[in-house]
N, C-alpha and C. Protein backbone atom coordinates (compact mmCIF):
# COMPACT_ATOMS: atom_id res chain seq x y z
N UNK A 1 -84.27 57.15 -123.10
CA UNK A 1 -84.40 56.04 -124.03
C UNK A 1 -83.05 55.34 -124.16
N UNK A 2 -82.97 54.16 -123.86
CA UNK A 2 -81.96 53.31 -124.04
C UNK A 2 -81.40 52.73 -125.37
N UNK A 3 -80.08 52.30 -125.86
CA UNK A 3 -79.63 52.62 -127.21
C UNK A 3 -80.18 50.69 -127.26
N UNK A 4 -80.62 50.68 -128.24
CA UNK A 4 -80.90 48.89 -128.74
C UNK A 4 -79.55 48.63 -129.40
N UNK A 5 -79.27 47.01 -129.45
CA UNK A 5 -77.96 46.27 -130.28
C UNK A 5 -77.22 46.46 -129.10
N UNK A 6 -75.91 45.35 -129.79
CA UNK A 6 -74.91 45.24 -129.03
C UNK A 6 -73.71 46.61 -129.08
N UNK A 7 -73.64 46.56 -127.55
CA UNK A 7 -72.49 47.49 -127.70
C UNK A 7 -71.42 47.61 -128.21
N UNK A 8 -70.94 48.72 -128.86
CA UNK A 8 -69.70 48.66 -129.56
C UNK A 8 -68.22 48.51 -128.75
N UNK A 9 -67.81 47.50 -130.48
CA UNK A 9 -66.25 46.97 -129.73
C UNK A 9 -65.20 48.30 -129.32
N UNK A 10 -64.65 48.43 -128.19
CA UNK A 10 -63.79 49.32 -127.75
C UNK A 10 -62.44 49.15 -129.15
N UNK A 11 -62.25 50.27 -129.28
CA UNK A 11 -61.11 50.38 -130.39
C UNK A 11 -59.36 49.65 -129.94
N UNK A 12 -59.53 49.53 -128.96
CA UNK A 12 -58.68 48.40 -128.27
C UNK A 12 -58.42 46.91 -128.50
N UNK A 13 -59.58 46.85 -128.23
CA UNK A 13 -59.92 45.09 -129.05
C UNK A 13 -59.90 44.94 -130.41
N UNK A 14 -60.41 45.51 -131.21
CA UNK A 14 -59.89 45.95 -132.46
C UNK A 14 -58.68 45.68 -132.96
N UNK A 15 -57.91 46.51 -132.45
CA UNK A 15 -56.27 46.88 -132.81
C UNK A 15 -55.70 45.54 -132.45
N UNK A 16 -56.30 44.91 -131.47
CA UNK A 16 -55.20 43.23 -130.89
C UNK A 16 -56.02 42.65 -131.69
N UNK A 17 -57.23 42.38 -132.64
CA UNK A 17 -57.94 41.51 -133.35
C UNK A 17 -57.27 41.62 -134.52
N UNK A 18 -56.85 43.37 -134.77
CA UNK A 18 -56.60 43.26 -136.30
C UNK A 18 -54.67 42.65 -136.28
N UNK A 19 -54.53 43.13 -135.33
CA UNK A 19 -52.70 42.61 -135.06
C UNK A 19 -52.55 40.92 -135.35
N UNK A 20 -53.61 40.56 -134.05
CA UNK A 20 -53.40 39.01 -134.26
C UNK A 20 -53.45 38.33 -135.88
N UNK A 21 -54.73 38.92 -136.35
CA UNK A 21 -54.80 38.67 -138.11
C UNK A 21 -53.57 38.63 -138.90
N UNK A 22 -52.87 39.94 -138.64
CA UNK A 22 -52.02 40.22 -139.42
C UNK A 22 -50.73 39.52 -138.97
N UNK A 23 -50.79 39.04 -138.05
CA UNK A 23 -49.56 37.97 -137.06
C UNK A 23 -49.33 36.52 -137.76
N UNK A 24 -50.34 36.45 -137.66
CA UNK A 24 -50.82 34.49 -137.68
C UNK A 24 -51.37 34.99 -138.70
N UNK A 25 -51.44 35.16 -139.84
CA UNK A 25 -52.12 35.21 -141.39
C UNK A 25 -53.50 34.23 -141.48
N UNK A 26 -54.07 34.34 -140.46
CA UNK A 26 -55.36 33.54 -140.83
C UNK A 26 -56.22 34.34 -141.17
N UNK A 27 -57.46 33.97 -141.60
CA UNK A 27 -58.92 34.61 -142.19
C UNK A 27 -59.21 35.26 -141.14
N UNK A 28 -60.17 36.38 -141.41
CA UNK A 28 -60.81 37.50 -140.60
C UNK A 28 -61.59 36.40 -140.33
N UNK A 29 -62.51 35.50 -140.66
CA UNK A 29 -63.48 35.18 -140.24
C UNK A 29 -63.41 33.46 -139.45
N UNK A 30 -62.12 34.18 -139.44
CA UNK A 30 -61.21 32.76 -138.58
C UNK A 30 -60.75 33.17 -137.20
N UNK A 31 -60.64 34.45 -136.95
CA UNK A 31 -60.57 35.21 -135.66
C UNK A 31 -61.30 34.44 -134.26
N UNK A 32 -60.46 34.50 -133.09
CA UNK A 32 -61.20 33.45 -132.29
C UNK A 32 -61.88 34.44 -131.29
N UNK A 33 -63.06 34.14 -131.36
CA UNK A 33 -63.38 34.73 -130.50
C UNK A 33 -62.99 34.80 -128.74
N UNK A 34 -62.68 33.33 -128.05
CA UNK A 34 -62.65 32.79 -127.01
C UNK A 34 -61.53 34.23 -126.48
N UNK A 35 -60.85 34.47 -127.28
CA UNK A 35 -59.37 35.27 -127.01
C UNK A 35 -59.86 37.25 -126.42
N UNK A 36 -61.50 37.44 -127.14
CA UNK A 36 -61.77 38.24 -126.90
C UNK A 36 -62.14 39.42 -127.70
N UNK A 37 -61.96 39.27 -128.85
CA UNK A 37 -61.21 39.49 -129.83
C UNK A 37 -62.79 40.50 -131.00
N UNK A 38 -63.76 39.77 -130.55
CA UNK A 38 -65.00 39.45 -131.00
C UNK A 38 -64.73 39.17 -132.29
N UNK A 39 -65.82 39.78 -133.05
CA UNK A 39 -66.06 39.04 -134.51
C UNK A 39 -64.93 39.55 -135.47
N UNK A 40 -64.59 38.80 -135.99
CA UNK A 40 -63.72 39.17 -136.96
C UNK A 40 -63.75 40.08 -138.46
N UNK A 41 -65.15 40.16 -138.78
CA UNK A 41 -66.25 40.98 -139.54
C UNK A 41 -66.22 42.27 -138.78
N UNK A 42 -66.20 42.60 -137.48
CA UNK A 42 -66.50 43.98 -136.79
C UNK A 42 -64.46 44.25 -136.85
N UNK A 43 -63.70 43.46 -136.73
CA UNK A 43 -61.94 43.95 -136.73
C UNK A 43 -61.97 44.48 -138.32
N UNK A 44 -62.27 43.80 -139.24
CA UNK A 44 -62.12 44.22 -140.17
C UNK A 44 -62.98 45.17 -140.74
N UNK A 45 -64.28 45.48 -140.24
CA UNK A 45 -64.56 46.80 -140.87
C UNK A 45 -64.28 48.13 -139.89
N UNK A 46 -63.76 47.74 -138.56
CA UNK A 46 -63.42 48.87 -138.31
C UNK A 46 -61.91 49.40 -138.99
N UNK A 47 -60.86 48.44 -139.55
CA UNK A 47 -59.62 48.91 -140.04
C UNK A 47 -59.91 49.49 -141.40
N UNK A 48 -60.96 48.73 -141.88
CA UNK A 48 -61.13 49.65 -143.46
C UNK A 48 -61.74 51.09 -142.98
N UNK A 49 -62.66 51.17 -142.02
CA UNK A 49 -62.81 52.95 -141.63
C UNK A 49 -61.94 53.18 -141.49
N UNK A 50 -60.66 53.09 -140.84
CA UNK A 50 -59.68 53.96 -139.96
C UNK A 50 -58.67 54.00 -141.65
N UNK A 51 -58.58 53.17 -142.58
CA UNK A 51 -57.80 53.19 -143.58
C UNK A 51 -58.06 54.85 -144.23
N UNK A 52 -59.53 54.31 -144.41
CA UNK A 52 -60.44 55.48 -145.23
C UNK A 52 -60.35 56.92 -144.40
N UNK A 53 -60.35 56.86 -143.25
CA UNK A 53 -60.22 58.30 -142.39
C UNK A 53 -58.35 58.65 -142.49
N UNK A 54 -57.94 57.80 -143.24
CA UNK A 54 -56.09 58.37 -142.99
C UNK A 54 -55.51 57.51 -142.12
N UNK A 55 -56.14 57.07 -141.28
CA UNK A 55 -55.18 56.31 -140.00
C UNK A 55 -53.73 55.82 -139.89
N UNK A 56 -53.84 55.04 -140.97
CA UNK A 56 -52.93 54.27 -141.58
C UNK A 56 -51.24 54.88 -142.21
N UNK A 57 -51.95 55.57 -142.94
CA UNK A 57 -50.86 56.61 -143.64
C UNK A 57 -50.17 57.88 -141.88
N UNK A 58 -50.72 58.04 -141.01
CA UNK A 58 -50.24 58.42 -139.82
C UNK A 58 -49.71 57.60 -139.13
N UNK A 59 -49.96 56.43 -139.09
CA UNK A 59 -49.19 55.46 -138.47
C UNK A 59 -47.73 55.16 -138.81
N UNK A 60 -48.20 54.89 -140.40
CA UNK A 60 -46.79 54.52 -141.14
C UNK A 60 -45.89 55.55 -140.94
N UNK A 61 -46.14 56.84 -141.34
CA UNK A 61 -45.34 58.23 -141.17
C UNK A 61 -44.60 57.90 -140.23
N UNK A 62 -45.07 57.63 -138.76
CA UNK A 62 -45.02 58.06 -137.60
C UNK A 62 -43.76 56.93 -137.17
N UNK A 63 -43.60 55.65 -137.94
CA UNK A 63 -42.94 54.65 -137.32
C UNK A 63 -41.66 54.99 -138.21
N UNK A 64 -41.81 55.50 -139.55
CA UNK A 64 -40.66 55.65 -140.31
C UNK A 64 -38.84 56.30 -139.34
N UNK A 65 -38.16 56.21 -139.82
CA UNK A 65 -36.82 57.13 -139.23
C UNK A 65 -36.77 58.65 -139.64
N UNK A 66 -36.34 59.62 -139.31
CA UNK A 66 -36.38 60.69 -139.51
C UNK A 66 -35.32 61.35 -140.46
């Protein structure tokens, strides 16, 4: 049995959707698609999961100086 809906965005595209956002301060729902980027609704709810799973707080850790 084959899975129905569109396939999910690779967590790759994501990360350059949510970067570009946070680059150029425009609206999530201003995100261009043409760039690849897809919807700007799917960048932003995948960063609020990854917030909610910790992600974030490992990241920051991780870039800090020692």
């Amino acid at each position: 049995m084959k899975a129905t809906g569109p396939r999910p965005v690779p967590d790759r595209q994501c990360l350059q959707g949510i970067l570009y956002v946070l680059h150029t301060g425009i609206g999530w729902e201003d995100l261009p698609q043409e760039l690849g980027f897809r919807s700007g609704m799917t960048c932003w709810r995948r960063i609020k999961r990854w917030i909610n799973a910790g992600f974030s707080t490992i990241c920051i850790g991780s870039c800090l100086p020692s």
